[in-house]
C-alpha atoms as a PDB file:
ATOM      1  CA  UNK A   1     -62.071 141.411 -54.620  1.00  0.00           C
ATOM      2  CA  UNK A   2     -60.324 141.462 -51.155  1.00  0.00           C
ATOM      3  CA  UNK A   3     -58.734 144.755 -50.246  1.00  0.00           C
ATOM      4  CA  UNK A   4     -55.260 145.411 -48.827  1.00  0.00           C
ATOM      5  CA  UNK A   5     -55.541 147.482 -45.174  1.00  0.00           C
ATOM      6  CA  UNK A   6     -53.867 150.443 -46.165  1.00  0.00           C
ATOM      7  CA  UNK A   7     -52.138 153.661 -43.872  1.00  0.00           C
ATOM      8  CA  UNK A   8     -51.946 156.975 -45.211  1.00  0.00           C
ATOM      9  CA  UNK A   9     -50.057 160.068 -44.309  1.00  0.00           C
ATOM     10  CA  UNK A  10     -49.197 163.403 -45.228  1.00  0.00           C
ATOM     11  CA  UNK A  11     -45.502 163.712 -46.738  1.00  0.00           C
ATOM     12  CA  UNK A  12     -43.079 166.075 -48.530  1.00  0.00           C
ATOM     13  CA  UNK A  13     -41.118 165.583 -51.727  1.00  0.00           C
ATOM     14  CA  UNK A  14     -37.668 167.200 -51.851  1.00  0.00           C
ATOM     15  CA  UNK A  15     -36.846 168.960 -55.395  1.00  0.00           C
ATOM     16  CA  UNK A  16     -33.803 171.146 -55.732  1.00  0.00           C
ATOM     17  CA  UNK A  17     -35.404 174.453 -53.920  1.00  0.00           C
ATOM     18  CA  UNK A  18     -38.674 173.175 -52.715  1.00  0.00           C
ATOM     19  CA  UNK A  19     -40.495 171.069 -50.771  1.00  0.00           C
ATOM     20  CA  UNK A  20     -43.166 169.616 -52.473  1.00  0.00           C
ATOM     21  CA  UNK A  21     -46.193 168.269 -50.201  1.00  0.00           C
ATOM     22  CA  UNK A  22     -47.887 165.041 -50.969  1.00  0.00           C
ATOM     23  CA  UNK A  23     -50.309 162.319 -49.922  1.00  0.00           C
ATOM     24  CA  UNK A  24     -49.108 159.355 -49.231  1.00  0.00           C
ATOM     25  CA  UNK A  25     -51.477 155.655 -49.031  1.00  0.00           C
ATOM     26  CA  UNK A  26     -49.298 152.385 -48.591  1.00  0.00           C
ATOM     27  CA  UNK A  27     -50.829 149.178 -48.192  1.00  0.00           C
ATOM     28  CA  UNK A  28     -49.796 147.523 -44.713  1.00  0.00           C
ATOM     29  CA  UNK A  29     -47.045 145.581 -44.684  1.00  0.00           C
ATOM     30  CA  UNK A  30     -43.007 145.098 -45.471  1.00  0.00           C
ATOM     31  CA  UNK A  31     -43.745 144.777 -49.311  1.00  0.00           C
ATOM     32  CA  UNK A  32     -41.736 145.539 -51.702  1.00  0.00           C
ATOM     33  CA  UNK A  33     -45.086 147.004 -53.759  1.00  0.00           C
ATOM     34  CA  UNK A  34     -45.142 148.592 -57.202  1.00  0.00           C
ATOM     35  CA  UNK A  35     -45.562 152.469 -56.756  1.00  0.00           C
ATOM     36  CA  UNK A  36     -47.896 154.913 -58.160  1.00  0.00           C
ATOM     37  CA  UNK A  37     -48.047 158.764 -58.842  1.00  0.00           C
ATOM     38  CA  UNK A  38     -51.407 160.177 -59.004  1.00  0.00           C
ATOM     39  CA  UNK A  39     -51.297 163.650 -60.381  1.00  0.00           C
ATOM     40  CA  UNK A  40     -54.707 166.454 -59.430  1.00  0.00           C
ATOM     41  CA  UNK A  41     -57.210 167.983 -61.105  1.00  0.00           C
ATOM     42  CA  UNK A  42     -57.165 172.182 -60.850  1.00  0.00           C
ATOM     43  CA  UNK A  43     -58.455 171.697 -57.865  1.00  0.00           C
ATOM     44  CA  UNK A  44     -55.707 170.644 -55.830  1.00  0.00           C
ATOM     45  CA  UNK A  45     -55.486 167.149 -53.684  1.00  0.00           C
ATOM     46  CA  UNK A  46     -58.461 167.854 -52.800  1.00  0.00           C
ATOM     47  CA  UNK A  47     -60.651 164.762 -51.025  1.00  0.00           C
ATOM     48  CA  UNK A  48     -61.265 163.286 -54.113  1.00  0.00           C
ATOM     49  CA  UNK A  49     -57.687 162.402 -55.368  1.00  0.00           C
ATOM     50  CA  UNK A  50     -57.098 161.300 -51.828  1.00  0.00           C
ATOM     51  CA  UNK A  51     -59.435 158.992 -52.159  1.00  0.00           C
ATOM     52  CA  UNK A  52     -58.336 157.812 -55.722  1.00  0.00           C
ATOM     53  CA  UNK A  53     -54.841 157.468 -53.575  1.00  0.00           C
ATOM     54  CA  UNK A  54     -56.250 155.464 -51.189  1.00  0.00           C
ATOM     55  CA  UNK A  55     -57.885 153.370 -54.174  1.00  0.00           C
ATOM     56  CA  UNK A  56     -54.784 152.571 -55.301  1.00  0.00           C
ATOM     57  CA  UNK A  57     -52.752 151.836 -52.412  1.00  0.00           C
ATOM     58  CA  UNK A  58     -55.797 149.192 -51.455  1.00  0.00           C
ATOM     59  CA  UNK A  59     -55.248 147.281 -54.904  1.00  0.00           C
ATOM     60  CA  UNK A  60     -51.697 146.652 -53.613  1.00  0.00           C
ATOM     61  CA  UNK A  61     -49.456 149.797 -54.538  1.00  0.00           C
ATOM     62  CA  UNK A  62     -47.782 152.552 -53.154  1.00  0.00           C
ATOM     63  CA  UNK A  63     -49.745 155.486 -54.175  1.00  0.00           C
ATOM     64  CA  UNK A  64     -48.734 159.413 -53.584  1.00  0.00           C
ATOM     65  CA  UNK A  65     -50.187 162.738 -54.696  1.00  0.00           C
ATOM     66  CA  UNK A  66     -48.085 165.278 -54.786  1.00  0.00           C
ATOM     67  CA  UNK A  67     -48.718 169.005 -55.323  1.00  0.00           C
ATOM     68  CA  UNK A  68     -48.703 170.391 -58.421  1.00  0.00           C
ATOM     69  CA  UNK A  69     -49.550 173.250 -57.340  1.00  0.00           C
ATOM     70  CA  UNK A  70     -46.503 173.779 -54.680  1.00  0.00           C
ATOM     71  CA  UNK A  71     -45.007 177.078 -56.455  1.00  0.00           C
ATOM     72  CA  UNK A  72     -48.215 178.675 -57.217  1.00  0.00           C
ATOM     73  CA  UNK A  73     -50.702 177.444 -54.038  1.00  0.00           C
ATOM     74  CA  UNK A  74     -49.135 175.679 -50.956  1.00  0.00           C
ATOM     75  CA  UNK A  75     -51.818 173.584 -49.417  1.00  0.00           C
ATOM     76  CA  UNK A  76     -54.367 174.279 -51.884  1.00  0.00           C
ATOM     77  CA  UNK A  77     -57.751 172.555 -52.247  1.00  0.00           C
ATOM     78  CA  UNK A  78     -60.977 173.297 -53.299  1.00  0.00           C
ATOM     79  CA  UNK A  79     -64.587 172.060 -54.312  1.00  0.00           C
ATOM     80  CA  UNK A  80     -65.904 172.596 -57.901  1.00  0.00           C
ATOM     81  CA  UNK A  81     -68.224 175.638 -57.772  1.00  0.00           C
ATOM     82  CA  UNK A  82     -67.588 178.155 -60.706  1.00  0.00           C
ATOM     83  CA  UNK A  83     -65.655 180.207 -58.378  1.00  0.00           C
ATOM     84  CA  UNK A  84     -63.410 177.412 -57.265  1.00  0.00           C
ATOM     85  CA  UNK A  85     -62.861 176.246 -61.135  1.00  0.00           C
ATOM     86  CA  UNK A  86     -61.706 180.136 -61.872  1.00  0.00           C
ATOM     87  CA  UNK A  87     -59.121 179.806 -59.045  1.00  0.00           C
ATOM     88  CA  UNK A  88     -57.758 176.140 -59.936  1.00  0.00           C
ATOM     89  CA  UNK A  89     -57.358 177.643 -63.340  1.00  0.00           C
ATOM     90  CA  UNK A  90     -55.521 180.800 -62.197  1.00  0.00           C
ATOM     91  CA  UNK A  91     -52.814 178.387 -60.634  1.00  0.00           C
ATOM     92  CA  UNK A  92     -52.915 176.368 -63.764  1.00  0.00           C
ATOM     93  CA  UNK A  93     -52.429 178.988 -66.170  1.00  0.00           C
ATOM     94  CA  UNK A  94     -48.883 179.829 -63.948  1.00  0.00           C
ATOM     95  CA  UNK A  95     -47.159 176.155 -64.142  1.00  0.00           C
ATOM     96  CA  UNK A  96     -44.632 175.250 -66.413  1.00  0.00           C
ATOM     97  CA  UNK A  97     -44.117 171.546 -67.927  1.00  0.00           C
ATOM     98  CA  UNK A  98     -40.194 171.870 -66.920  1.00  0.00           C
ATOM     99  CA  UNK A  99     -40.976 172.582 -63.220  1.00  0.00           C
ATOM    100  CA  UNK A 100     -43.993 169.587 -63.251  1.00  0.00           C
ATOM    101  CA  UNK A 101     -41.744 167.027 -64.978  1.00  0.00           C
ATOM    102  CA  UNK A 102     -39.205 167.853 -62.178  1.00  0.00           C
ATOM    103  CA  UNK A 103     -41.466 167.443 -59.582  1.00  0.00           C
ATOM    104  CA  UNK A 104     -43.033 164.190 -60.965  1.00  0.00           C
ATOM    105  CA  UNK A 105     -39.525 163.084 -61.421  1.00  0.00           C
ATOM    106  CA  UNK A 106     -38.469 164.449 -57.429  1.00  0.00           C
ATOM    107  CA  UNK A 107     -41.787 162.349 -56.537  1.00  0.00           C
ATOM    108  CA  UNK A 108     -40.395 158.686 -58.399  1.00  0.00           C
ATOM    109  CA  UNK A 109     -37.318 159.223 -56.580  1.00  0.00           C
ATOM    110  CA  UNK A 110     -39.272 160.111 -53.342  1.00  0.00           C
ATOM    111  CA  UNK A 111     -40.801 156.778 -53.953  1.00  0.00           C
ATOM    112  CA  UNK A 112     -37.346 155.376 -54.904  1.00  0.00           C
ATOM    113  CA  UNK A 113     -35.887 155.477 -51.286  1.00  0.00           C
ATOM    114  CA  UNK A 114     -39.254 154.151 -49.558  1.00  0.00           C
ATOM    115  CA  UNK A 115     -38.533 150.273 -48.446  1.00  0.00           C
ATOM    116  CA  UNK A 116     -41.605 149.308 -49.432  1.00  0.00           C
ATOM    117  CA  UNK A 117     -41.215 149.720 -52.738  1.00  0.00           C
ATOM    118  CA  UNK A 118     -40.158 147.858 -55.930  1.00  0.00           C
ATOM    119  CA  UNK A 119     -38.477 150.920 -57.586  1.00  0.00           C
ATOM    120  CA  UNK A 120     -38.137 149.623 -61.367  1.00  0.00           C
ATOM    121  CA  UNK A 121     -40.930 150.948 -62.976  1.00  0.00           C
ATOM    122  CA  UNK A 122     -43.554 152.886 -62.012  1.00  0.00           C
ATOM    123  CA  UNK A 123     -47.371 154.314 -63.041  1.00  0.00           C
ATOM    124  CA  UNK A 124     -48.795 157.379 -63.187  1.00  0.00           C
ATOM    125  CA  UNK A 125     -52.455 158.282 -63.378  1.00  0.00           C
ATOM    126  CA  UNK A 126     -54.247 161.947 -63.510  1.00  0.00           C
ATOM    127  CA  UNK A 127     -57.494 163.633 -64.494  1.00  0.00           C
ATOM    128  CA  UNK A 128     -58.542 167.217 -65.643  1.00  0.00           C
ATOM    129  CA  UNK A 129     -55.492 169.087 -65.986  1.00  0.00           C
ATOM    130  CA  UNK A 130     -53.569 166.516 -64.200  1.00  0.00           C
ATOM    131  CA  UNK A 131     -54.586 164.402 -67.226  1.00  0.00           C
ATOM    132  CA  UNK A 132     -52.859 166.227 -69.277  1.00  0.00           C
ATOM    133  CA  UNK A 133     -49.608 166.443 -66.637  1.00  0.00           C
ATOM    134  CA  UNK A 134     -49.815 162.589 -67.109  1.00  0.00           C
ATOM    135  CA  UNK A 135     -49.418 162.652 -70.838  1.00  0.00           C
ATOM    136  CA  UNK A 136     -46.237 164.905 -70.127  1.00  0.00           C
ATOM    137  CA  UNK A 137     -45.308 162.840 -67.533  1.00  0.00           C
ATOM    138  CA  UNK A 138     -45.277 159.507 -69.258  1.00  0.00           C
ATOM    139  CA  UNK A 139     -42.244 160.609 -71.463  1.00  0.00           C
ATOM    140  CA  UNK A 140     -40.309 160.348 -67.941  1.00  0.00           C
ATOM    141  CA  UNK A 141     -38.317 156.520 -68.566  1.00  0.00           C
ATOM    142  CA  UNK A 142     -39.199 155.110 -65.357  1.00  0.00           C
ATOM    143  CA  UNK A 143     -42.784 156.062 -65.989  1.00  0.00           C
ATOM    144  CA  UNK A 144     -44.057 152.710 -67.378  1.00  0.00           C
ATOM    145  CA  UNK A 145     -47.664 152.920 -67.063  1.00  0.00           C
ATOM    146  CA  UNK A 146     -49.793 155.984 -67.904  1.00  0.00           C
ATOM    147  CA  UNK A 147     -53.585 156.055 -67.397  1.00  0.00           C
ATOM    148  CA  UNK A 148     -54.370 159.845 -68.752  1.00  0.00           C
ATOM    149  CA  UNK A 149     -58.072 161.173 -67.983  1.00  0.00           C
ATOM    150  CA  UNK A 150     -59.756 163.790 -69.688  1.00  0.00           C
ATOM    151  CA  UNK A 151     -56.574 166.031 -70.075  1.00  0.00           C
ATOM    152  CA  UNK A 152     -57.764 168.824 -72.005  1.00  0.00           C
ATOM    153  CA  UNK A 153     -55.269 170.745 -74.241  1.00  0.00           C
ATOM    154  CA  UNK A 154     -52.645 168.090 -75.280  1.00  0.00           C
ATOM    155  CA  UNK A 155     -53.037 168.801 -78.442  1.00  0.00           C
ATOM    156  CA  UNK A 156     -53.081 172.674 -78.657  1.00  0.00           C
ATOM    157  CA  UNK A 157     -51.113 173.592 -75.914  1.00  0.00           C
ATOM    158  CA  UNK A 158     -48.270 173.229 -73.108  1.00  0.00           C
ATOM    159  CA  UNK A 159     -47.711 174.413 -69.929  1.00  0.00           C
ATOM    160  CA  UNK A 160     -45.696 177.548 -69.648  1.00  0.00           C
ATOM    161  CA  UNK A 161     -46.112 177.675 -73.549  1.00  0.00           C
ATOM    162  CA  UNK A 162     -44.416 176.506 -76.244  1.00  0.00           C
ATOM    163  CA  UNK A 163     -44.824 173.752 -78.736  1.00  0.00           C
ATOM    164  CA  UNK A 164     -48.281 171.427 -77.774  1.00  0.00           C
ATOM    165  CA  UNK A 165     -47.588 168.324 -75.282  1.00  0.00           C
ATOM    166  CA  UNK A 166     -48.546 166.083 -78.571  1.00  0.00           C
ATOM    167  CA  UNK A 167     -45.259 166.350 -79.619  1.00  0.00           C
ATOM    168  CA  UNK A 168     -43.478 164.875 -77.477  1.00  0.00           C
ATOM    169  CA  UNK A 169     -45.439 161.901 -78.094  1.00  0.00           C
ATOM    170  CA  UNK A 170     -42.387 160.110 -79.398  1.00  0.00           C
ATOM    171  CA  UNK A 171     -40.914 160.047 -76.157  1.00  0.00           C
ATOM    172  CA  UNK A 172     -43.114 157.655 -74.759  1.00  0.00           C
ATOM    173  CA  UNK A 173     -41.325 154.309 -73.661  1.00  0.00           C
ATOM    174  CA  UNK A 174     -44.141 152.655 -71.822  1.00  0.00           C
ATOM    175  CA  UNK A 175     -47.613 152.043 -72.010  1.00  0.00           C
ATOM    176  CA  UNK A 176     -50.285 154.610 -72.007  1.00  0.00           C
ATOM    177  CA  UNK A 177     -54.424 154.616 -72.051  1.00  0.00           C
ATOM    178  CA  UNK A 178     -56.284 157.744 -72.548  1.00  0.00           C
ATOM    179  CA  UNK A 179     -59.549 158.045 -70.977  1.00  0.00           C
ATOM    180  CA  UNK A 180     -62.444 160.461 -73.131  1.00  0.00           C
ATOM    181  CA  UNK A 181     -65.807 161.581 -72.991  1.00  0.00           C
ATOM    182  CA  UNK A 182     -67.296 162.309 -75.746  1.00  0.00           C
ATOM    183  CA  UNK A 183     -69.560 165.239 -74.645  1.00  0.00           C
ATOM    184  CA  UNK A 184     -66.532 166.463 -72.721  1.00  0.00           C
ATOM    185  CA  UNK A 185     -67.490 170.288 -74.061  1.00  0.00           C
ATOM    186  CA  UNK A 186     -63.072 170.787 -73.443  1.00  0.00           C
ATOM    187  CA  UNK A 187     -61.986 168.523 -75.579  1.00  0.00           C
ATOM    188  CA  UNK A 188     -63.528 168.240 -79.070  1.00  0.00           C
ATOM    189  CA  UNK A 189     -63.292 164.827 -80.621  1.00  0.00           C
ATOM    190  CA  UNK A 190     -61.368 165.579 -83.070  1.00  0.00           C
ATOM    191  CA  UNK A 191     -58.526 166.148 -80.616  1.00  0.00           C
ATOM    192  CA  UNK A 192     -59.329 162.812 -79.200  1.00  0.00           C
ATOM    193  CA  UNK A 193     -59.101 161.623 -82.602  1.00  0.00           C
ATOM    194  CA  UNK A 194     -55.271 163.074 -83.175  1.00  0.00           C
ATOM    195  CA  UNK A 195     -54.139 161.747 -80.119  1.00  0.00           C
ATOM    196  CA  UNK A 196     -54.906 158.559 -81.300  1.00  0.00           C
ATOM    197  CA  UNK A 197     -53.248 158.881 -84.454  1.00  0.00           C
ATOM    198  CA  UNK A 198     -50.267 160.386 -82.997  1.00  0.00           C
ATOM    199  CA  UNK A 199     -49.713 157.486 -80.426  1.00  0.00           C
ATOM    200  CA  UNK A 200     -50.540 155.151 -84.086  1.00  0.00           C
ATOM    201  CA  UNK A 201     -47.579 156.840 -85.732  1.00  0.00           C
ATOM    202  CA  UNK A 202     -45.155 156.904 -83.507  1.00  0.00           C
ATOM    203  CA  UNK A 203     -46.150 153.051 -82.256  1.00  0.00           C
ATOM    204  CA  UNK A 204     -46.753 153.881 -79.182  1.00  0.00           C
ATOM    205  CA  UNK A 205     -48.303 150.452 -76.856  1.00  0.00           C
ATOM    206  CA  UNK A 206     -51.640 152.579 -76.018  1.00  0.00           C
ATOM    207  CA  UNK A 207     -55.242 152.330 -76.246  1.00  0.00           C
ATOM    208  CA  UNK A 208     -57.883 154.974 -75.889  1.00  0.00           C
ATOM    209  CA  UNK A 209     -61.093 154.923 -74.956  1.00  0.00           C
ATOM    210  CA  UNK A 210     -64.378 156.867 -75.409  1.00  0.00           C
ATOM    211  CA  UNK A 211     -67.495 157.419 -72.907  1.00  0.00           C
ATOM    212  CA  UNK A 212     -71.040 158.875 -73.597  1.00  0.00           C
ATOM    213  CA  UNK A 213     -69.900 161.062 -71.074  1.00  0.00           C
ATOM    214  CA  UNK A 214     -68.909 164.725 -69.782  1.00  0.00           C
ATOM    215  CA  UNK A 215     -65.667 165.739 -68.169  1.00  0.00           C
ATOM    216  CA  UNK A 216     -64.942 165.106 -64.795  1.00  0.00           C
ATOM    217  CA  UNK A 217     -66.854 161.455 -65.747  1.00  0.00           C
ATOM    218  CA  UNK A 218     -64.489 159.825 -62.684  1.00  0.00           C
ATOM    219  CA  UNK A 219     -65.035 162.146 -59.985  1.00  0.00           C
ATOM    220  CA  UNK A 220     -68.101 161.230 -57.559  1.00  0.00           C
ATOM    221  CA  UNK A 221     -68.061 164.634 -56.074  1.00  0.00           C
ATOM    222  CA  UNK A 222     -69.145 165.841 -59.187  1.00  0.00           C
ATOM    223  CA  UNK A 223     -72.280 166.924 -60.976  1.00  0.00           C
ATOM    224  CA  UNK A 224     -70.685 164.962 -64.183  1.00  0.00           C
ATOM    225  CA  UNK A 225     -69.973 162.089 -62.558  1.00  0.00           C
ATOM    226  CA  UNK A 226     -70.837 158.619 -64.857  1.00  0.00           C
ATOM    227  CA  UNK A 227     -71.036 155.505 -62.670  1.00  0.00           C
ATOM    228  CA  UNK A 228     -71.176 153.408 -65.427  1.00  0.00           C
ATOM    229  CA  UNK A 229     -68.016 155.171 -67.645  1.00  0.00           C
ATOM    230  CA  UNK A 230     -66.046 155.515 -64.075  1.00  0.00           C
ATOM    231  CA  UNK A 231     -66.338 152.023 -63.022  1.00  0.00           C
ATOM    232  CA  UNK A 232     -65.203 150.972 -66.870  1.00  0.00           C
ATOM    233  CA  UNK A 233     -62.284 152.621 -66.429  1.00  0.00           C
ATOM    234  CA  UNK A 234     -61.096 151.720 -63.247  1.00  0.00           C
ATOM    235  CA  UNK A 235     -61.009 147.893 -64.608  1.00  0.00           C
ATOM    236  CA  UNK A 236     -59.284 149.426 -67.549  1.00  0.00           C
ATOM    237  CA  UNK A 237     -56.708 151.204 -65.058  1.00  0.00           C
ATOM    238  CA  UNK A 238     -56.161 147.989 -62.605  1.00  0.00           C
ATOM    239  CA  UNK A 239     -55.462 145.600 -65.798  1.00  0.00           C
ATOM    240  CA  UNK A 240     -53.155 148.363 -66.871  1.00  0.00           C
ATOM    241  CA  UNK A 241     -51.208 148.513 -63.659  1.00  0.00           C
ATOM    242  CA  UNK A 242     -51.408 145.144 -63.179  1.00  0.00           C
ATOM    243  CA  UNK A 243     -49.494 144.000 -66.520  1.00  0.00           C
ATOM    244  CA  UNK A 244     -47.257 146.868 -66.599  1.00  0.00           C
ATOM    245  CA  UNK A 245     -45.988 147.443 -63.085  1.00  0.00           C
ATOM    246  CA  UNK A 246     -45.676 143.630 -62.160  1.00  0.00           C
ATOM    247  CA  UNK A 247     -48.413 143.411 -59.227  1.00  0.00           C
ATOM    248  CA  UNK A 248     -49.674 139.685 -59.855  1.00  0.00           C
ATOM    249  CA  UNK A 249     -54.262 140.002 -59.430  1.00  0.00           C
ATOM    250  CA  UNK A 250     -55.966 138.763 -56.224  1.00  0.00           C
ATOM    251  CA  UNK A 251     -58.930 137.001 -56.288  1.00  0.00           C
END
């Protein structure tokens, strides 16, 4: 596979009465590129969803993180030690699903005004918690292409409270795949299982899949890491991306 030279930078998203800041990879070039949004884990955009960023944008996309965090944490990032998972959760525990699907809508049209890209659809891809921001954020129109890792609590929860993310499930227009491990010790199967069923119902164009592995499977900087389910996926995700979002494949 031959990889498009890429330039990154850091940026910031307006949204009504903040500035949201972001990290921005675009392949080199005049384009126009399909664009996607790459949402964190609890631990901020943090090396490791730069580098998924910069992953992306060298397939041939547009790729930006932005903070989820903004409100709660300007700037934050951390590692994974238990102390830095008790802090990423503190700032999780104090967004709100209206405020994220704001920002992830402030961030497509961010994205919208950039020359370089192709602003008719886009994709949208997150782990951990922002796995679980992606399943919220797929019910967005524009949002054509969902890959959703490991989001815990879809199916019991939302957040800022109220009724669980599942049902909103209807909403989705596009296409979405939903990556799992099945020793993931935060999400129980049998949520795995009634995600599926509630995508079924609703005929939703999805497909989820299952790993003999632990959360966090995708994340090389961590002690849960699964080469063989991460690189699995990632062919899942660039198919995905590819159909959906219009970017023909390279040899």
């Amino acid at each position: 596979m031959i990889q498009t030279e890429i330039y990154t930078t850091y940026t910031q998203v307006p949204n009504e009465d903040i500035q949201i800041d972001a990290y921005l990879a675009q392949p080199l070039g005049a384009g126009p590129f399909p664009a996607v949004v790459v949402v964190q884990e609890i631990f901020g955009v943090n090396k490791h969803i730069r580098e998924v960023t910069e992953k992306i944008a060298k397939e041939g996309y547009v790729a930006i993180a932005p903070s989820i965090y903004q409100r709660q944490a300007p700037g934050f990032e951390v590692g994974y030690t238990e102390e830095d998972i008790t802090l990423g959760r503190k700032y999780k525990e104090k967004t709100k699903a209206s405020e994220l699907l704001r920002d992830i809508q402030a961030t497509i049209n961010y994205l919208k005004k950039l020359s370089t890209v192709k602003s008719d659809k886009f994709g949208c891809i997150g782990f951990c918690f922002g796995g679980h921001v992606t399943y919220l954020a797929a019910t967005l129109p524009e949002i054509q292409a969902t890959a959703s890792f490991y989001g815990a609590g879809i199916t019991t929860g939302t957040p800022g409270g109220g009724k669980p993310t599942i049902t909103l499930t209807a909403k989705i227009s596009g296409t979405i795949y939903c990556f799992f491990g099945t020793e993931d010790p935060l999400i129980p199967i049998e949520q795995v299982d009634q995600i599926e069923a509630e995508l079924q119902k609703h005929q939703i164009k999805h497909q989820v899949f299952r790993y003999p592995a632990n959360h966090g499977f995708f994340c090389d900087h961590r002690s849960s890491y699964n080469a063989q389910a991460a690189a699995d996926a990632w062919v899942k995700t660039k198919q995905l991306f590819t159909e959906k979002l219009g970017l023909k494949p390279r040899p």
